[in-house]
Protein backbone atom coordinates (compact mmCIF):
# COMPACT_ATOMS: atom_id res chain seq x y z
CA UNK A 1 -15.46 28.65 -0.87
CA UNK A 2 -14.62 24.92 0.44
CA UNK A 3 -16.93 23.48 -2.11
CA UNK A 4 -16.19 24.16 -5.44
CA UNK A 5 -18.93 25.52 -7.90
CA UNK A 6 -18.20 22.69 -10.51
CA UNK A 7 -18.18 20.39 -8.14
CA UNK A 8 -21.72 17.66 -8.46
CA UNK A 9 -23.06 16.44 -5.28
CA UNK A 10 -25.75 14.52 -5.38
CA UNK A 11 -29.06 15.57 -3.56
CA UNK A 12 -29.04 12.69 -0.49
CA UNK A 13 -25.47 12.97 0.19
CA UNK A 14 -24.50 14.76 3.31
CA UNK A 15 -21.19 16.99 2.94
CA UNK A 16 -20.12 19.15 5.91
CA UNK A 17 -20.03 22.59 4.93
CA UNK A 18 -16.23 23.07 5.89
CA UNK A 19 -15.18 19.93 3.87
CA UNK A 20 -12.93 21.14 1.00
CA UNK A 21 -14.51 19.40 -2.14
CA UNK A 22 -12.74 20.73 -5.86
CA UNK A 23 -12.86 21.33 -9.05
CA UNK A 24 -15.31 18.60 -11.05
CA UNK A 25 -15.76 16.33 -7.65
CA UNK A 26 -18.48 14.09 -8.36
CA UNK A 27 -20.06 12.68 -5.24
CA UNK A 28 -23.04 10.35 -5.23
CA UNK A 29 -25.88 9.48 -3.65
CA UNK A 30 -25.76 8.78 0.03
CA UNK A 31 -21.98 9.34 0.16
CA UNK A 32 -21.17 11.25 3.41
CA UNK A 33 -17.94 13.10 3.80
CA UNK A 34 -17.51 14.58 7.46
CA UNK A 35 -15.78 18.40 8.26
CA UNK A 36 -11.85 18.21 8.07
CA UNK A 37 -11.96 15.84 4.75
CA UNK A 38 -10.22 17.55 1.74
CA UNK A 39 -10.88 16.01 -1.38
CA UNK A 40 -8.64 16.73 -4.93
CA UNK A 41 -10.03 17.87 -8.19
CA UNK A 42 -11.80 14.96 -10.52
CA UNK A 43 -12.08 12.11 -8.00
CA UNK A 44 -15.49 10.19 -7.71
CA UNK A 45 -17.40 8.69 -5.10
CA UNK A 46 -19.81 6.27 -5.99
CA UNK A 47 -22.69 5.76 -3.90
CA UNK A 48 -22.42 4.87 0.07
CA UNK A 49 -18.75 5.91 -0.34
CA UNK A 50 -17.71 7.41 3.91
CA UNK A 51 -15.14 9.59 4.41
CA UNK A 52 -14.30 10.51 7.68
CA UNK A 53 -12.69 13.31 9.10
CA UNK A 54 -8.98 14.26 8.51
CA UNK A 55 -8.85 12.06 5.59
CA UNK A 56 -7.26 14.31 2.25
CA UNK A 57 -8.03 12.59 -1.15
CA UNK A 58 -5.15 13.79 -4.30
CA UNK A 59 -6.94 14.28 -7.74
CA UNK A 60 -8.75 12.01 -9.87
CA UNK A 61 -9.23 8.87 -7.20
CA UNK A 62 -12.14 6.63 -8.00
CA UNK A 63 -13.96 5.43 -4.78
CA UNK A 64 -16.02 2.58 -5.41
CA UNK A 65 -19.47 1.95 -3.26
CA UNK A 66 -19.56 1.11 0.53
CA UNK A 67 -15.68 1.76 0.96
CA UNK A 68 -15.14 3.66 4.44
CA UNK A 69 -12.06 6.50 4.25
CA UNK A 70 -10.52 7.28 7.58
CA UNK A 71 -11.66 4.67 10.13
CA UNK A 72 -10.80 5.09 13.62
CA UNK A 73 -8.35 2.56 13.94
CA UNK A 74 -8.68 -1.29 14.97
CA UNK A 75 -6.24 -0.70 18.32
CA UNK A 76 -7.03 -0.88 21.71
CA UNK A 77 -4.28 1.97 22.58
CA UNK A 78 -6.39 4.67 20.13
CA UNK A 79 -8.11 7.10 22.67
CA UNK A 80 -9.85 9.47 19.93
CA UNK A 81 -6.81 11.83 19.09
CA UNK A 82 -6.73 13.86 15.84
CA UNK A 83 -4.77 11.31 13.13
CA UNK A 84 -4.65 11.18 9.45
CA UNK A 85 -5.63 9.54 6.32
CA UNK A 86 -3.97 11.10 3.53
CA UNK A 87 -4.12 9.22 0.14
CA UNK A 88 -2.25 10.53 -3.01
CA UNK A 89 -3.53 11.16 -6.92
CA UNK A 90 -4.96 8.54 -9.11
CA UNK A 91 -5.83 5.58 -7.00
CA UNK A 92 -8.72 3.50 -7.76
CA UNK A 93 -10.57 1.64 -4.21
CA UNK A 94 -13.09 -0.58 -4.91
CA UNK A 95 -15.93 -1.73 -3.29
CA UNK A 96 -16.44 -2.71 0.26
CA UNK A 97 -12.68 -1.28 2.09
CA UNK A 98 -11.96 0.44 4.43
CA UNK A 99 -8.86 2.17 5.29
CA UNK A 100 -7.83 3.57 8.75
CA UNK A 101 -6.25 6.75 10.12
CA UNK A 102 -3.32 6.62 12.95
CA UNK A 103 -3.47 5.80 16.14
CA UNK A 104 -0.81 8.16 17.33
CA UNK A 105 -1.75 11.69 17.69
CA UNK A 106 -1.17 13.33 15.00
CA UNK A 107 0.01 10.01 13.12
CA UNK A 108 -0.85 9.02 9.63
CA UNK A 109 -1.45 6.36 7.14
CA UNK A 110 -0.44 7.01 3.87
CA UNK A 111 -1.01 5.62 0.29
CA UNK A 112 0.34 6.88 -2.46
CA UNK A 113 -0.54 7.42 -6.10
CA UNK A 114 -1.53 5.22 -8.77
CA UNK A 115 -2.56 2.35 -6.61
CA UNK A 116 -5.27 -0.18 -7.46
CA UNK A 117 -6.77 -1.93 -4.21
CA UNK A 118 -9.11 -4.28 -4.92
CA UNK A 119 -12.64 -5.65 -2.88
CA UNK A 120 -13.00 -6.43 0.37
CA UNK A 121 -10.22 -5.42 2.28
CA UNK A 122 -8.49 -3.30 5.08
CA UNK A 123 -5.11 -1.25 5.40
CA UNK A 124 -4.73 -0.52 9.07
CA UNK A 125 -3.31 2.17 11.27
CA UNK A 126 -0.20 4.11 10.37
CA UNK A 127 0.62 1.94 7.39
CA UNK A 128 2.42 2.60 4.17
CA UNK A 129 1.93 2.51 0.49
CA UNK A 130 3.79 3.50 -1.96
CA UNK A 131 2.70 3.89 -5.53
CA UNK A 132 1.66 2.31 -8.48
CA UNK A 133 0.62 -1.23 -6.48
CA UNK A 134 -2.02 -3.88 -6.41
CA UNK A 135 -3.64 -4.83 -3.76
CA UNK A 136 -6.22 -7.76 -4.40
CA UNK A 137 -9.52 -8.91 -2.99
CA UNK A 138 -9.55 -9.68 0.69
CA UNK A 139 -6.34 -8.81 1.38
CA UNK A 140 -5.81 -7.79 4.77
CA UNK A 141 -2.87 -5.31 5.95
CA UNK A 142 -2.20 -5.04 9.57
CA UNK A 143 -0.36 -1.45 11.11
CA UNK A 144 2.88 -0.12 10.31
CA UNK A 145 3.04 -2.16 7.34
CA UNK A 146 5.63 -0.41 4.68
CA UNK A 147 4.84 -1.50 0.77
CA UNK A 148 6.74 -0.39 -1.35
CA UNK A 149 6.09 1.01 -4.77
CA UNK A 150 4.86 -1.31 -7.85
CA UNK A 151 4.28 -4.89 -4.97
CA UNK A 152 1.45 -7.17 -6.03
CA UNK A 153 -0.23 -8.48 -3.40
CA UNK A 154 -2.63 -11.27 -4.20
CA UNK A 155 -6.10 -12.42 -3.03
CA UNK A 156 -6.08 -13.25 0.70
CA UNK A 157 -3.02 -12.27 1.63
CA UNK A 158 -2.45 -11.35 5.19
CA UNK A 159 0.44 -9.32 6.64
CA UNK A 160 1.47 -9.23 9.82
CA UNK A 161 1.86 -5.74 11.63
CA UNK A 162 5.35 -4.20 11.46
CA UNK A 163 6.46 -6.60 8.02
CA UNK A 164 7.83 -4.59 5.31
CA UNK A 165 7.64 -5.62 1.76
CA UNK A 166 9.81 -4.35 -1.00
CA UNK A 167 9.79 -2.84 -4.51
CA UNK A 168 8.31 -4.91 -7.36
CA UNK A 169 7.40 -8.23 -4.69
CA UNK A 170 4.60 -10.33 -5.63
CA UNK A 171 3.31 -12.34 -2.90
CA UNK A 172 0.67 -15.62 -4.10
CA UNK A 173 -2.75 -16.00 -3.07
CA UNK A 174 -3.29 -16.78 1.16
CA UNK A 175 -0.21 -16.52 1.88
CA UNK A 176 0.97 -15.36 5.55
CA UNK A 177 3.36 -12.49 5.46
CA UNK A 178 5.36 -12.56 8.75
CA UNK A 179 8.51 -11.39 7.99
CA UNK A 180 10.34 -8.90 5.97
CA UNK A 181 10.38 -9.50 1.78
CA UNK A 182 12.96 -7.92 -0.12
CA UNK A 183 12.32 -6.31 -3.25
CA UNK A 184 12.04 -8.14 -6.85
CA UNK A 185 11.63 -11.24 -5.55
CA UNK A 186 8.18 -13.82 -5.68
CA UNK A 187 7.05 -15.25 -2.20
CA UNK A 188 4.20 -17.69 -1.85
CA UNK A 189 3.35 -20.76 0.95
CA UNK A 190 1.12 -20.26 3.62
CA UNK A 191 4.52 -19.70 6.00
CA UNK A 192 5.79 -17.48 3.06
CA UNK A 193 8.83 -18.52 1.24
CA UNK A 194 10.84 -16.76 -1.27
CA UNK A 195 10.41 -18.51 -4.82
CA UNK A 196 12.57 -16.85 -6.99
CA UNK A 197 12.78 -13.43 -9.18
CA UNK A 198 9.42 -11.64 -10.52
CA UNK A 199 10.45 -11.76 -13.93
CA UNK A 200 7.30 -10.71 -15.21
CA UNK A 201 6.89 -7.50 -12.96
CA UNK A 202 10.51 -6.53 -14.03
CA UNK A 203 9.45 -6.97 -17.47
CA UNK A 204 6.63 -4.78 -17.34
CA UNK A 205 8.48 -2.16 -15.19
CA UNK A 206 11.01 -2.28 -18.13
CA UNK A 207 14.30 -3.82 -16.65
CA UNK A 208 16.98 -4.73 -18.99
CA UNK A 209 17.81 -8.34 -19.40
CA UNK A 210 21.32 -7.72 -17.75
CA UNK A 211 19.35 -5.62 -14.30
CA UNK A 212 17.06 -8.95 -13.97
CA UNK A 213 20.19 -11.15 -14.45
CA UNK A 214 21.97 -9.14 -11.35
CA UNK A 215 19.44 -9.62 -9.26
CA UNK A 216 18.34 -13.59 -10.04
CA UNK A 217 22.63 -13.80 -9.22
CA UNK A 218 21.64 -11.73 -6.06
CA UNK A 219 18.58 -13.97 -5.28
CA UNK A 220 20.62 -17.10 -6.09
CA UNK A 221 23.55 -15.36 -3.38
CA UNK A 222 20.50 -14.48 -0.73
CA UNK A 223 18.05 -17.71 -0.39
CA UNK A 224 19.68 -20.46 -1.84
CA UNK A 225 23.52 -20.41 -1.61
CA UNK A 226 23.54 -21.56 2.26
CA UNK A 227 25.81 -18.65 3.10
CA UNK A 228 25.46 -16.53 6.48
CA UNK A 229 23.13 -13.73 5.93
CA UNK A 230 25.90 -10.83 6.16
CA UNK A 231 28.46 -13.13 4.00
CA UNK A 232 25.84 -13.46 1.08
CA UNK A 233 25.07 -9.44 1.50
CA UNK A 234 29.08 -8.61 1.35
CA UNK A 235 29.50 -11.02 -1.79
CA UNK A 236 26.21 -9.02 -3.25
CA UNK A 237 27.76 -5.95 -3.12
CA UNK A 238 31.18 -6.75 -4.25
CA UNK A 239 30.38 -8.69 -6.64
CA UNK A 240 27.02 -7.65 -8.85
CA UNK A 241 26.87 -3.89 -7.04
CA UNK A 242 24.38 -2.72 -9.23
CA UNK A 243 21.59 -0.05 -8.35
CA UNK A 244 18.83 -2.50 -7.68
CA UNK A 245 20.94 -5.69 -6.22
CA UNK A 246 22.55 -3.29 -3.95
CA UNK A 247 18.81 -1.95 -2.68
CA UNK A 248 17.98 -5.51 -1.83
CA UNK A 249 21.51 -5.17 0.47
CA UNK A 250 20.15 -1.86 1.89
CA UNK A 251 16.67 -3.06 2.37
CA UNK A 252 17.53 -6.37 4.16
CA UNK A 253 20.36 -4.62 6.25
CA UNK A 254 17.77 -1.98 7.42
CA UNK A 255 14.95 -4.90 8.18
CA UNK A 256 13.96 -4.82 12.17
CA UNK A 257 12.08 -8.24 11.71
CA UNK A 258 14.13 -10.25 9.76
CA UNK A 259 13.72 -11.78 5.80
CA UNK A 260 11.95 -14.88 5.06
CA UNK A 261 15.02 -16.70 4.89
CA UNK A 262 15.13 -20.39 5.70
């Protein structure tokens, strides 16, 4: 049976009969959830919540009021194909977002678990985001963005399609993402800049004083010591080649649209 017994729908929602809705769902009034949605065990919409077709909610997700799950995407090269939404366990969407499926047939955007996304915003087409994030008010995420897990990303923040930002970032209010941030590191300016390490997201993620050390040595070695961009990399590496300092190497090495490196 696609709807669970235990499951509480309220009486003016509209839920398609071949939606897959389980265990303890609640869904409230006027929510609609179209055929092809699944939706894990525990997580509640609140009223006016959309979900769209082939969009899969994980367990216990809160969905706060007037957020829209599954948009067809904002791209002029989408022709209507089946794409995907899939969103993990555990994330709490506030009020007023919307998130969009892929443009690519058979494409998907994908968020993880343990995210908390914040008013007002958008994640576009075939974007990216790993777990345990924040994504704050009016923040605005174009496609193919990658975000790695445990990024802040402050109010009004925009990111430019394609950017990739790394583990544990924290990006400052209205800033302009339009290049490539690699991990632990702070970034602010409307062109963004790098401003040093994100002490207090290490902290709270529990790094040891000589991990943070490392990597403000690897910082220091990256944005600030005037070397060429593969000479500061090699000197990371053979020098402080620790796991974390040598995934900012990786990360930056991989990058197709270059770091925000003056």
């Amino acid at each position: 049976m696609p709807i669970d017994p235990s499951a509480v729908i309220a009486p003016t929602a509209r839920v398609h009969p071949d939606a897959v809705i389980g265990p303890q769902v609640q869904i409230a009034d006027f929510c609609i959830v179209e055929q092809d949605v699944v939706i894990g065990a525990h997580t509640r919409l609140e009223p006016y919540v959309y979900v769209k077709r082939w969009t899969t909610l994980g367990e216990q997700n809160e969905i706060s009021a007037h957020t829209v799950l599954g948009t067809d995407p904002l791209d002029k090269h989408f022709h209507g194909d089946r794409s995907y939404l899939t969103i993990g366990n555990r994330n709490k969407i506030r009020e007023h977002y919307t998130i969009s499926r892929g443009t690519q047939p058979e494409s998907s955007t994908i968020i993880g678990d343990g995210n908390y996304i914040m008013t007002s915003g958008h994640i576009a087409h075939n974007s990216t985001v790993g777990s345990n994030t924040v994504i704050a008010s009016c923040a605005l995420i174009a496609g193919h963005v990658e975000i790695e897990d445990q990024a802040f990303i402050s109010g009004g923040v925009v990111v430019h399609q394609y950017s990739k930002i790394g583990r544990l970032v924290m990006i400052g209010g209205n800033t302009r993402v339009n290049s490539d941030l690699p991990p632990y590191f702070m970034y602010s300016d409307f062109n963004v800049a790098a401003k040093g390490l994100n002490i207090v997201g290490l902290r709270r993620a529990g790094f040891s004083l000589a991990e943070a050390s490392a990597l403000k040595q690897a910082y220091k070695l990256l944005f600030r010591s005037g070397l060429k961009l593969e000479e500061a990399l090699t000197r990371i590496e053979t020098e402080i080649p620790t796991e974390h300092t040598l995934h900012v190497v990786r990360f930056v090495r991989a990058s197709k649209r270059g770091i925000c490196r003056e």
